[in-house]
Protein backbone atom coordinates (compact mmCIF):
# COMPACT_ATOMS: atom_id res chain seq x y z
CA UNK A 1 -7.44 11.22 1.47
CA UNK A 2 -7.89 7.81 3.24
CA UNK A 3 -5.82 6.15 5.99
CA UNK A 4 -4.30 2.99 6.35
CA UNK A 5 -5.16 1.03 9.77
CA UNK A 6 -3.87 -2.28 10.86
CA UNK A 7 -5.98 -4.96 13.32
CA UNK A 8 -4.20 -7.95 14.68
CA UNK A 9 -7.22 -10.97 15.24
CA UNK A 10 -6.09 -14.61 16.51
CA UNK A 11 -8.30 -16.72 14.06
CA UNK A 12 -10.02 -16.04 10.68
CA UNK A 13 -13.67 -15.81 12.81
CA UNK A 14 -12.69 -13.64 14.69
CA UNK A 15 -11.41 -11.46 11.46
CA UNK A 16 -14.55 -12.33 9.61
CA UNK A 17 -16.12 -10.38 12.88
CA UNK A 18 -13.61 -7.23 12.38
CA UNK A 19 -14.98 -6.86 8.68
CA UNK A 20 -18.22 -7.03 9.77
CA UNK A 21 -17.82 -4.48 12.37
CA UNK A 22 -16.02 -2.19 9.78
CA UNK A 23 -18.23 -2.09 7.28
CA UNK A 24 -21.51 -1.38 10.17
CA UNK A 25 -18.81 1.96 10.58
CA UNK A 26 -19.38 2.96 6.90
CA UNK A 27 -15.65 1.13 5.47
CA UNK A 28 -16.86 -0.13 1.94
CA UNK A 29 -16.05 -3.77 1.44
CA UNK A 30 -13.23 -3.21 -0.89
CA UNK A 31 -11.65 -1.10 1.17
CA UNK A 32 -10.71 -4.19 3.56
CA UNK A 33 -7.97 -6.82 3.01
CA UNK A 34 -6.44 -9.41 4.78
CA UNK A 35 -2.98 -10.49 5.48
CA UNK A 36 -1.76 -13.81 7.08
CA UNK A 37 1.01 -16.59 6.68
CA UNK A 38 1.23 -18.23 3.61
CA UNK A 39 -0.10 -21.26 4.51
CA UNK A 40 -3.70 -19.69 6.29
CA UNK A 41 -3.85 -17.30 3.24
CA UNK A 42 -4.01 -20.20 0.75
CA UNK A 43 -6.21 -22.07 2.71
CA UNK A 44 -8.99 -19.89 4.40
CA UNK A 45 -8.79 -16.15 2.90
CA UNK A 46 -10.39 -15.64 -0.54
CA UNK A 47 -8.15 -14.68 -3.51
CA UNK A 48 -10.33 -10.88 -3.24
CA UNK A 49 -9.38 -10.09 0.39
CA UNK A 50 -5.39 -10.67 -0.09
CA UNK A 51 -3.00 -7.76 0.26
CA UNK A 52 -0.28 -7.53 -2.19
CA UNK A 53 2.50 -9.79 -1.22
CA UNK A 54 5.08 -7.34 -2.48
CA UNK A 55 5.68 -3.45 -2.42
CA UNK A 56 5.45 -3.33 -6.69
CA UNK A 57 2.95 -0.94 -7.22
CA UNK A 58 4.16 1.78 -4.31
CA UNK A 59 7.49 1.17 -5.86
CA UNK A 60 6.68 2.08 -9.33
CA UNK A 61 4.62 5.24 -8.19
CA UNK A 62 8.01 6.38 -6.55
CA UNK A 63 9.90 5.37 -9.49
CA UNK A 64 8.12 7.45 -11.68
CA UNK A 65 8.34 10.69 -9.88
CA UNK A 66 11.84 10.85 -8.55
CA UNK A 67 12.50 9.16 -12.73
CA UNK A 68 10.35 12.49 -14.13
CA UNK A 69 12.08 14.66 -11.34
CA UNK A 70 15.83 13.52 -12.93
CA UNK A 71 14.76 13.57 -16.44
CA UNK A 72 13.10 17.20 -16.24
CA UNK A 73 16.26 18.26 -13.99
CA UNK A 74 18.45 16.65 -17.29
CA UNK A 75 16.00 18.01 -20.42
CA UNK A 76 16.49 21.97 -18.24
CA UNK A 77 19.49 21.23 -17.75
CA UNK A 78 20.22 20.55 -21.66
CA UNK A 79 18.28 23.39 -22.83
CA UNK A 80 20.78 25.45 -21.13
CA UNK A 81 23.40 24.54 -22.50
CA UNK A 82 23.64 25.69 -25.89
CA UNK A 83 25.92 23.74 -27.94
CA UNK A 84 23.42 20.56 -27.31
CA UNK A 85 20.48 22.35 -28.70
CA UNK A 86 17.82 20.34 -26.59
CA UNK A 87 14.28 22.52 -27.48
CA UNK A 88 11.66 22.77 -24.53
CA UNK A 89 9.46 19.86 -26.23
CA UNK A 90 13.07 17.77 -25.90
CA UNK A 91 13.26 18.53 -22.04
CA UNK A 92 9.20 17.44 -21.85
CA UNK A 93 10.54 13.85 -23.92
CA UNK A 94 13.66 13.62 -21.04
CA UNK A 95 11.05 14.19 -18.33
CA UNK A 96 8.94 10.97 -19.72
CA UNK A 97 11.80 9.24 -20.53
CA UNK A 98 13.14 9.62 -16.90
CA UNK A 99 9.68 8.58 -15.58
CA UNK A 100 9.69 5.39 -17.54
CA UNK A 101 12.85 4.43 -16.63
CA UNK A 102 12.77 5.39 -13.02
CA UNK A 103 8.98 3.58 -12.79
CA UNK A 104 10.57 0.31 -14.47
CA UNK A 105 13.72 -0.09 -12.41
CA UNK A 106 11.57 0.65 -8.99
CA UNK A 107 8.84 -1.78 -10.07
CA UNK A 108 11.62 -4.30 -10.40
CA UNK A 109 13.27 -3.37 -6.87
CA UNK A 110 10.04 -3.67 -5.14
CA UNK A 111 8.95 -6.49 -6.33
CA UNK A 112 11.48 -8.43 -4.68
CA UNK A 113 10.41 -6.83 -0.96
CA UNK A 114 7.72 -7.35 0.69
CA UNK A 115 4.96 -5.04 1.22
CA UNK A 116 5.15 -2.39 4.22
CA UNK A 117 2.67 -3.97 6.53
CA UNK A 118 4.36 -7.76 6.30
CA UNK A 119 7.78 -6.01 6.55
CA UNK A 120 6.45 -4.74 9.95
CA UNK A 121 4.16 -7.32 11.53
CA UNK A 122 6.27 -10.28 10.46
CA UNK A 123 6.25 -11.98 14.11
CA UNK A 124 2.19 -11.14 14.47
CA UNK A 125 2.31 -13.27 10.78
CA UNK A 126 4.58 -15.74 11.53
CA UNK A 127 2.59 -16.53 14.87
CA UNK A 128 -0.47 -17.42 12.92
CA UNK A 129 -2.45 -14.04 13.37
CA UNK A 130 -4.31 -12.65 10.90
CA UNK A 131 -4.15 -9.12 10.10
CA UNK A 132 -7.24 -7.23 9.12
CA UNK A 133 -6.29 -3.68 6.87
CA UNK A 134 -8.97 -1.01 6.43
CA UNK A 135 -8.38 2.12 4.15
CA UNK A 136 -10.71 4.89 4.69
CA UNK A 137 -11.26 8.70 6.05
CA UNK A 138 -10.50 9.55 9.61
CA UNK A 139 -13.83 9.70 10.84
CA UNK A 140 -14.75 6.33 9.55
CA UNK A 141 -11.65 4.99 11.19
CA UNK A 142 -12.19 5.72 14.07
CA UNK A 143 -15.87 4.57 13.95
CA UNK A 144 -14.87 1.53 12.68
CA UNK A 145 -11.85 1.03 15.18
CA UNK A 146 -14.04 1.36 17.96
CA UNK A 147 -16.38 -1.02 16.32
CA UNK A 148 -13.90 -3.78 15.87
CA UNK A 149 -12.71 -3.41 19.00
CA UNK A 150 -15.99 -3.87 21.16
CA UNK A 151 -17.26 -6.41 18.60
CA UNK A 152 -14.28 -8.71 18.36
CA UNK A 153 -12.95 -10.57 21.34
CA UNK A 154 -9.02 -11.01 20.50
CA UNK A 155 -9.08 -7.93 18.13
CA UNK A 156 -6.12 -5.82 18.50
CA UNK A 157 -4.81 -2.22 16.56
CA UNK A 158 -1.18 -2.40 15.56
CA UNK A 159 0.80 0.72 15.27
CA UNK A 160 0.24 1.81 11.77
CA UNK A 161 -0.62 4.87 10.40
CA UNK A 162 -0.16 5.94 6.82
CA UNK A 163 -1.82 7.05 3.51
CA UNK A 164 -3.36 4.27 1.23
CA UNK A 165 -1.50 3.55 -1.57
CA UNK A 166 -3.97 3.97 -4.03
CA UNK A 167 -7.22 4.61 -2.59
């Protein structure tokens, strides 16, 4: 299962120097992205190497099982009751249904917030930093954070700590 970690660097040289520290640890290149302000991303940081501006896909992923979750709760639910008739292959067609729903009206709702990390490091953004994310196991983490660190002059780990999204 890999790991989310988040570096803080001043300057896009001294990010360039993060991603070459992680991948000497072992991080494979497209397991590193980088987030900035709008105006730094569009200028400096190559269309491969930009996070996700908005929390879609997570979204839809959650949609989808707490959708399936309601619809197979519904489809039991109407195989129980008798007077409906609902067979077992009719609560298996609610359970999609509910998935596709749920993953379509979640997609929608997170595509109009921004992603996790840009929700939380907004004033690290917003002053111009530029924020280096690596995905990977724990032991090439931590490798790679003490890497970055002793590599990169200005290089600094932000409190964050969770599991990729899709890894």
């Amino acid at each position: 299962m890999k790991t989310r970690h988040v570096f803080s660097t001043p300057d896009l040289a001294t990010a360039q120097a993060a991603m070459d520290a992680a991948r000497e640890a072992g991080v494979h290149d497209n397991d590193i992205l980088l987030i900035a302000r709008a105006d730094i991303e569009l200028e400096s940081i190559p269309n491969d190497r930009r996070e996700a501006d908005t929390d879609l896909m997570p979204a839809a992923v959650r949609g989808a099982g707490y959708g399936g979750a309601a619809g197979l709760l519904a489809g039991l639910l109407a195989v129980v009751i008798a007077p409906i008739g609902l067979t077992i292959a009719g609560a298996a067609a609610a359970t999609v249904a509910g998935a596709m729903v749920g993953c379509w009206a979640s997609a929608l709702v997170g595509s109009s917030l921004p992603d996790p990390i840009r929700r939380k490091f907004d004033a690290h953004i917003q002053a111009g930093r530029i924020l280096v994310v690596i995905d990977g196991d724990r032991e090439v983490l931590t490798q790679a954070e003490a890497r970055m660190l002793a590599n990169t002059v200005g290089a600094e780990v932000l409190p964050f700590d969770s599991l990729a999204a899709f890894a």
